[in-house]
Protein backbone atom coordinates (compact mmCIF):
# COMPACT_ATOMS: atom_id res chain seq x y z
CA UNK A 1 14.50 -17.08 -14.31
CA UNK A 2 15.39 -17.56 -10.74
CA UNK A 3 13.59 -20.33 -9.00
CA UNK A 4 11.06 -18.74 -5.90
CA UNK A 5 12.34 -20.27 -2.46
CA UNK A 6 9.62 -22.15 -0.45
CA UNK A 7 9.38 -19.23 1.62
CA UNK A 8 8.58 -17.47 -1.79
CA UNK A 9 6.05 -19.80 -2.80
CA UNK A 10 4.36 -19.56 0.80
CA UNK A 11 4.17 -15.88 0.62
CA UNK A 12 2.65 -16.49 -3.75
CA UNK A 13 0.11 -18.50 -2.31
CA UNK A 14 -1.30 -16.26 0.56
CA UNK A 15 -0.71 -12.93 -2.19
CA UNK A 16 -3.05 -15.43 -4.42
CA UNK A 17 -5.47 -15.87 -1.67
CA UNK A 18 -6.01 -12.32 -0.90
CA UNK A 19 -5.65 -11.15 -4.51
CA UNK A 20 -8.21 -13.87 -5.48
CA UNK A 21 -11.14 -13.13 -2.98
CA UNK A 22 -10.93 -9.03 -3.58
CA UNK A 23 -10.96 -9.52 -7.01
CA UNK A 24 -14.63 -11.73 -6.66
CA UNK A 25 -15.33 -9.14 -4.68
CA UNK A 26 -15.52 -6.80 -7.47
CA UNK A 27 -17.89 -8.15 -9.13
CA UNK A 28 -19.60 -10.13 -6.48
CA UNK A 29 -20.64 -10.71 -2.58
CA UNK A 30 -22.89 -12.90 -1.48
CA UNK A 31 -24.82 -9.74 0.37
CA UNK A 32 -24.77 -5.65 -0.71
CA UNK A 33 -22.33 -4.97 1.76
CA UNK A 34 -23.75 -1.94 3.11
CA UNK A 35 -27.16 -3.58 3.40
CA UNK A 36 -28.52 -2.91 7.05
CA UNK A 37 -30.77 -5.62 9.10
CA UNK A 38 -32.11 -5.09 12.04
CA UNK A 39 -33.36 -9.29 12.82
CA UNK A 40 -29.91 -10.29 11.96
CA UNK A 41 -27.46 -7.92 14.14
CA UNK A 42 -24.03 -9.75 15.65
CA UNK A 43 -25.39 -13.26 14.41
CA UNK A 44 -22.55 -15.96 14.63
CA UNK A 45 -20.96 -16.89 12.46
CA UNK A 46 -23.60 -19.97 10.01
CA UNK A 47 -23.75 -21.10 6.73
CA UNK A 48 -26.10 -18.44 6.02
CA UNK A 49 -23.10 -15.73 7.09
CA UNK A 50 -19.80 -17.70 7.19
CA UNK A 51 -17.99 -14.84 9.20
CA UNK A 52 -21.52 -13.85 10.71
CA UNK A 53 -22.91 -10.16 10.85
CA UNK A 54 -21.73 -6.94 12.82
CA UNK A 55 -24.03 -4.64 14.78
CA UNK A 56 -26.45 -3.32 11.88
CA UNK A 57 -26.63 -6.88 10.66
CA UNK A 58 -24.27 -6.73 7.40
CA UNK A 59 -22.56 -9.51 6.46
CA UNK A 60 -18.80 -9.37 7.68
CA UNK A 61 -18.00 -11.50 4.72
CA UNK A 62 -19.42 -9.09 2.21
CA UNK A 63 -18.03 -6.08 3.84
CA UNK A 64 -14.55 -8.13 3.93
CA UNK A 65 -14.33 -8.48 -0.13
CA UNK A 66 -15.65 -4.68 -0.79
CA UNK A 67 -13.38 -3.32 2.30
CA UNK A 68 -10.05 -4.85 0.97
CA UNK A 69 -11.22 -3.69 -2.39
CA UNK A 70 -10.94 -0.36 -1.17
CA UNK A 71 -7.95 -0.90 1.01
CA UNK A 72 -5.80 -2.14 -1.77
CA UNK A 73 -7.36 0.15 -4.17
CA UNK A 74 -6.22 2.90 -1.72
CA UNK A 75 -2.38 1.22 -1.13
CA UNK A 76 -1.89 1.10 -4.76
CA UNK A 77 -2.70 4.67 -5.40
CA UNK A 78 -0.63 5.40 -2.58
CA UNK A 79 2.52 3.33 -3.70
CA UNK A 80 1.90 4.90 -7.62
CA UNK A 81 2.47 8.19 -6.45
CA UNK A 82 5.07 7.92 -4.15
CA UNK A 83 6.83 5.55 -6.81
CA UNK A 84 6.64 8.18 -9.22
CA UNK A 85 7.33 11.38 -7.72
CA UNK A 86 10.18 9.14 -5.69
CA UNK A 87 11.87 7.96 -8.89
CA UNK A 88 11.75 11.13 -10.61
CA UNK A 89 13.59 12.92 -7.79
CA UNK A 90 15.70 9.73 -6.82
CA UNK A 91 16.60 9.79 -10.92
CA UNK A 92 17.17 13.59 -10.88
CA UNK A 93 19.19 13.52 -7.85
CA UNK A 94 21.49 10.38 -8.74
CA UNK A 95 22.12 11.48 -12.08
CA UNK A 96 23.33 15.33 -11.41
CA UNK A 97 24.46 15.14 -8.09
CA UNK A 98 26.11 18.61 -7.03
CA UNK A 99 24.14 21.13 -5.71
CA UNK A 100 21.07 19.46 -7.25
CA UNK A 101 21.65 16.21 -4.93
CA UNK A 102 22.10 18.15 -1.69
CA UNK A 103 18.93 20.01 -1.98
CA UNK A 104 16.72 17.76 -2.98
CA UNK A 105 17.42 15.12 -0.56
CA UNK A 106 18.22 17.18 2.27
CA UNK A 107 14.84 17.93 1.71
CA UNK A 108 13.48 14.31 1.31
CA UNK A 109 15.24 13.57 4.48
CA UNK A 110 13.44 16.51 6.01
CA UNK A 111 10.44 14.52 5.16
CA UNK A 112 11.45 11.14 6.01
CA UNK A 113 12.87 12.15 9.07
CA UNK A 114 9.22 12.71 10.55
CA UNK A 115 7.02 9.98 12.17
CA UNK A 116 4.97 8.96 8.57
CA UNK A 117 1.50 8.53 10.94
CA UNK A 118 2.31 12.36 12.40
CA UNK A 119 3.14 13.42 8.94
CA UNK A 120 -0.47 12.00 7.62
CA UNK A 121 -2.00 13.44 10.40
CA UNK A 122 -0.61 16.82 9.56
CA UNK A 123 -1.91 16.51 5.92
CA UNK A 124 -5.21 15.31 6.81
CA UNK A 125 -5.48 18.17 9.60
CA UNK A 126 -5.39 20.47 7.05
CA UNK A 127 -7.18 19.15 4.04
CA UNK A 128 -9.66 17.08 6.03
CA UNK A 129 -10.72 13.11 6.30
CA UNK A 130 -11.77 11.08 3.49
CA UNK A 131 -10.71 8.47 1.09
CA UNK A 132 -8.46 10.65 -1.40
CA UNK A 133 -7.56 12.78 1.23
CA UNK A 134 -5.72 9.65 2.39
CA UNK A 135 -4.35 8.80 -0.13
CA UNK A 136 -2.69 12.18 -0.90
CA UNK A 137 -1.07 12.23 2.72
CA UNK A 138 -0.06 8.50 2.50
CA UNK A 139 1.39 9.15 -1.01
CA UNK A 140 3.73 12.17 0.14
CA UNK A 141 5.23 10.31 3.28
CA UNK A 142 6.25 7.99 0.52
CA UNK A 143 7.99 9.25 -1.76
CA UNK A 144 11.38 9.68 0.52
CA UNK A 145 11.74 5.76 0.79
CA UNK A 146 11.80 5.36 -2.73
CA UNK A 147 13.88 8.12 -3.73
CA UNK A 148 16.38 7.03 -1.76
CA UNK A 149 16.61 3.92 -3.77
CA UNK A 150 16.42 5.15 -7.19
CA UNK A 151 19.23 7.27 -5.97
CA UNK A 152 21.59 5.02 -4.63
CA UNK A 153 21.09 2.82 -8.10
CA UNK A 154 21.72 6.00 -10.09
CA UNK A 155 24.56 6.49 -8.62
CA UNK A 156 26.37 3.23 -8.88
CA UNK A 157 24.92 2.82 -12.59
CA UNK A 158 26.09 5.79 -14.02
CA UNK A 159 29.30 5.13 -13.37
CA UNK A 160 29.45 1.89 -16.08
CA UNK A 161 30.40 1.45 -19.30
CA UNK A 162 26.83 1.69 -21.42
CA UNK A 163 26.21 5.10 -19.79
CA UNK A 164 29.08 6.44 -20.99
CA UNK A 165 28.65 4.86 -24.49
CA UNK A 166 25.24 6.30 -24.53
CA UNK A 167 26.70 9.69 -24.15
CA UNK A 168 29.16 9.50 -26.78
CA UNK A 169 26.54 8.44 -29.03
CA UNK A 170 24.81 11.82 -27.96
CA UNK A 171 21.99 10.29 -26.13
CA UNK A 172 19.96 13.39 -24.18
CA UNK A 173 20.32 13.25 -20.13
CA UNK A 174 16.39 12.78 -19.87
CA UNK A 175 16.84 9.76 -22.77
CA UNK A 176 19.41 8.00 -20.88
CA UNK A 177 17.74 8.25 -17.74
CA UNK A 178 14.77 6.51 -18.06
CA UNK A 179 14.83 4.73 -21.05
CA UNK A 180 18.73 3.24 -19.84
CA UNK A 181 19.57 3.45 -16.62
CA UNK A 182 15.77 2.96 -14.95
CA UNK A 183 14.75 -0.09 -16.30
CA UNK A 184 18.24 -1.41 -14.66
CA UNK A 185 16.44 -0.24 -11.36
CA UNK A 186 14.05 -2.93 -11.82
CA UNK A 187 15.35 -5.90 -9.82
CA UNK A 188 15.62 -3.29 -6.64
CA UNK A 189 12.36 -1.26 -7.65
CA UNK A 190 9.80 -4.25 -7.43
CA UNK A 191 11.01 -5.68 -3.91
CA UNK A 192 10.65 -1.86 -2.72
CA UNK A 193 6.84 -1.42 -4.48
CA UNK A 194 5.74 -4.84 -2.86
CA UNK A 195 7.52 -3.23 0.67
CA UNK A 196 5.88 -0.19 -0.43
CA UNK A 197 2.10 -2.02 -0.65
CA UNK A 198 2.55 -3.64 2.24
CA UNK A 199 3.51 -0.18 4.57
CA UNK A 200 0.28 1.28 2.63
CA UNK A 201 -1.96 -1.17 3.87
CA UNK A 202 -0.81 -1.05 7.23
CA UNK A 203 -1.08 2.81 7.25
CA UNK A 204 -4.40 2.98 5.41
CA UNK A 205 -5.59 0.48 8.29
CA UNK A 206 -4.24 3.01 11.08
CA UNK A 207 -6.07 6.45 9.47
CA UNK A 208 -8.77 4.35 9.04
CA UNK A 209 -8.71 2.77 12.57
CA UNK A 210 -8.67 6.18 13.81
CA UNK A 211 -11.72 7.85 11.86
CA UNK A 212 -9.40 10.11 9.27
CA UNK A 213 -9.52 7.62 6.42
CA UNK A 214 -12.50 5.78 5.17
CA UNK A 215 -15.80 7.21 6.14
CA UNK A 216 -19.19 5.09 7.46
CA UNK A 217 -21.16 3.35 5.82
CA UNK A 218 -18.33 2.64 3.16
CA UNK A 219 -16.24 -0.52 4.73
CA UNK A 220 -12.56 -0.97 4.50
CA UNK A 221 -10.37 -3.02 6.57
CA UNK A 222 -8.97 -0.51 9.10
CA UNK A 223 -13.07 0.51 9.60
CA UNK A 224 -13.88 -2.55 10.68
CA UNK A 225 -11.70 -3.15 13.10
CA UNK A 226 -12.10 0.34 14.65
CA UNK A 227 -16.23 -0.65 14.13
CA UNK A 228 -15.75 -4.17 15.69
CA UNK A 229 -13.61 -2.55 18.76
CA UNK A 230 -16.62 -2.15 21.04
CA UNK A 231 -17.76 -5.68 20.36
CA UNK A 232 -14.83 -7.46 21.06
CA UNK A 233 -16.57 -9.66 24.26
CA UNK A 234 -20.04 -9.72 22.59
CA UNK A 235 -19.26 -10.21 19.18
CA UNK A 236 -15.31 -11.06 18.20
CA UNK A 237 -16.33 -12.57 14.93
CA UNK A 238 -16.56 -9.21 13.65
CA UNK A 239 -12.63 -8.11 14.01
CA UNK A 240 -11.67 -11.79 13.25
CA UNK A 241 -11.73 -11.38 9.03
CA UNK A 242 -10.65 -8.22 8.59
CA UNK A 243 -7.68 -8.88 11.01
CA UNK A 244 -6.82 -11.71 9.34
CA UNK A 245 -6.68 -10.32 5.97
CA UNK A 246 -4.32 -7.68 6.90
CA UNK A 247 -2.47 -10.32 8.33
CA UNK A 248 -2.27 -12.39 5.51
CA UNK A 249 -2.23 -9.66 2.72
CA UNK A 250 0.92 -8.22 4.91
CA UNK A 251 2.87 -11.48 5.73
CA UNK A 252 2.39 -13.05 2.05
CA UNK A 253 4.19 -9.89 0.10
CA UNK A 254 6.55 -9.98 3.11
CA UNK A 255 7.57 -13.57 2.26
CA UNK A 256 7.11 -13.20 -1.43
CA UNK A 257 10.09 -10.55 -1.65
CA UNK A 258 11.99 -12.69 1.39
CA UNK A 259 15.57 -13.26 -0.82
């Protein structure tokens, strides 16, 4: 197994980090993160509230852990179904080529050749805001990135040597590729699903941000900081943590997959 780098290592530990506080946070936070009160609104932060409270006097720490839960949550989903559908045609596409490959991805780079946020928008436009909503446009603008990789590996390894034994041995096209040639994909599939999770929580951030992904009171980390926007003088604890852990979630699966 190939040693990680220390840029690798850097990027484990911060992935750790993240990984580590959302998963407490599904099963605890030290407050109910939609918990409103009124005596405590845009405290500093204190022991009491280590990243202090927002406007309606919820902690920021609590509504950190729950809204990365739902940010990654969201990303994954995202990255899943783009992965999928993305492989399948990349596969599909790779394999046949012909007539097959020229519709197919003149149609994926239809699709890929429009702005991804414009794209969501479009999607969302028409089948409204909300959290699986979101994930349904985010999941179509991704599906051109990764067929485009499964493609270009499909390609090159169905040109060599235990292909071709497999179809002298009478192995069906559907049998040799995914049970042969996609598990080869591997070593270029996981770089692009880390890539992939790291776009997703960027975008998920930016519907949110802009009111067309997560809905009030549910946090997640785009929410916040489109909550915390009009309290930046006043109160700029409250953008601090969930800028931070976008920052960190972002830049540690961007160093992790650094070769």
């Amino acid at each position: 197994m190939k040693k990680l780098t220390v840029t690798q290592k850097i990027g484990l530990v911060l992935v750790m980090l993240v990984v580590g506080v959302t998963l407490i946070g599904l099963f605890y936070t030290p407050y109910e993160p939609n918990k409103m009160d009124a005596l405590s609104k845009n405290m500093a932060p204190s022991l009491a509230h280590p990243f202090g409270t927002d406007n309606f006097g919820r902690d920021i720490l609590s509504r950190v852990m729950d809204g990365a839960k739902t940010t990654f949550l969201i990303a994954i989903a995202t990255v899943v179904i783009g992965a999928v559908i993305g492989c399948i045609v990349g596969a599909i596409t790779g394999y046949f080529g012909g007539i097959v490959d020229e519709c197919l991805m003149r149609f994926n780079d239809v699709v890929a050749s429009i702005p991804s946020i414009l794209l969501a928008l479009l999607v969302v436009s028409i089948m409204g805001i909300g959290k699986y909503k979101i994930i349904f446009a985010l999941g179509i603008i991704f599906i051109p990135s990764f067929a485009r990789v499964i493609r270009s590996e499909f390609v090159a390894q169905k040109q060599l040597d235990y292909v071709k034994n497999a179809r002298l041995m009478g192995a069906s096209h559907v049998r040799i590729m995914f049970l042969h040639i996609m598990p080869n994909t591997l070593p270029i599939l996981l770089p692009s699903l880390a890539i992939g999770f790291n776009n997703a929580v960027l975008a998920e951030a930016s519907m949110s941000y802009l009111g067309l992904g997560v809905q009030p009171p549910d946090p997640s980390l785009g929410r916040m900081l489109s909550d915390a926007q009009s309290f930046l003088l006043t109160a700029p604890w409250y953008c601090i943590a969930p800028g931070i852990t976008i920052i960190i979630t972002v830049l540690g699966f961007s160093l992790l997959v650094e070769r």
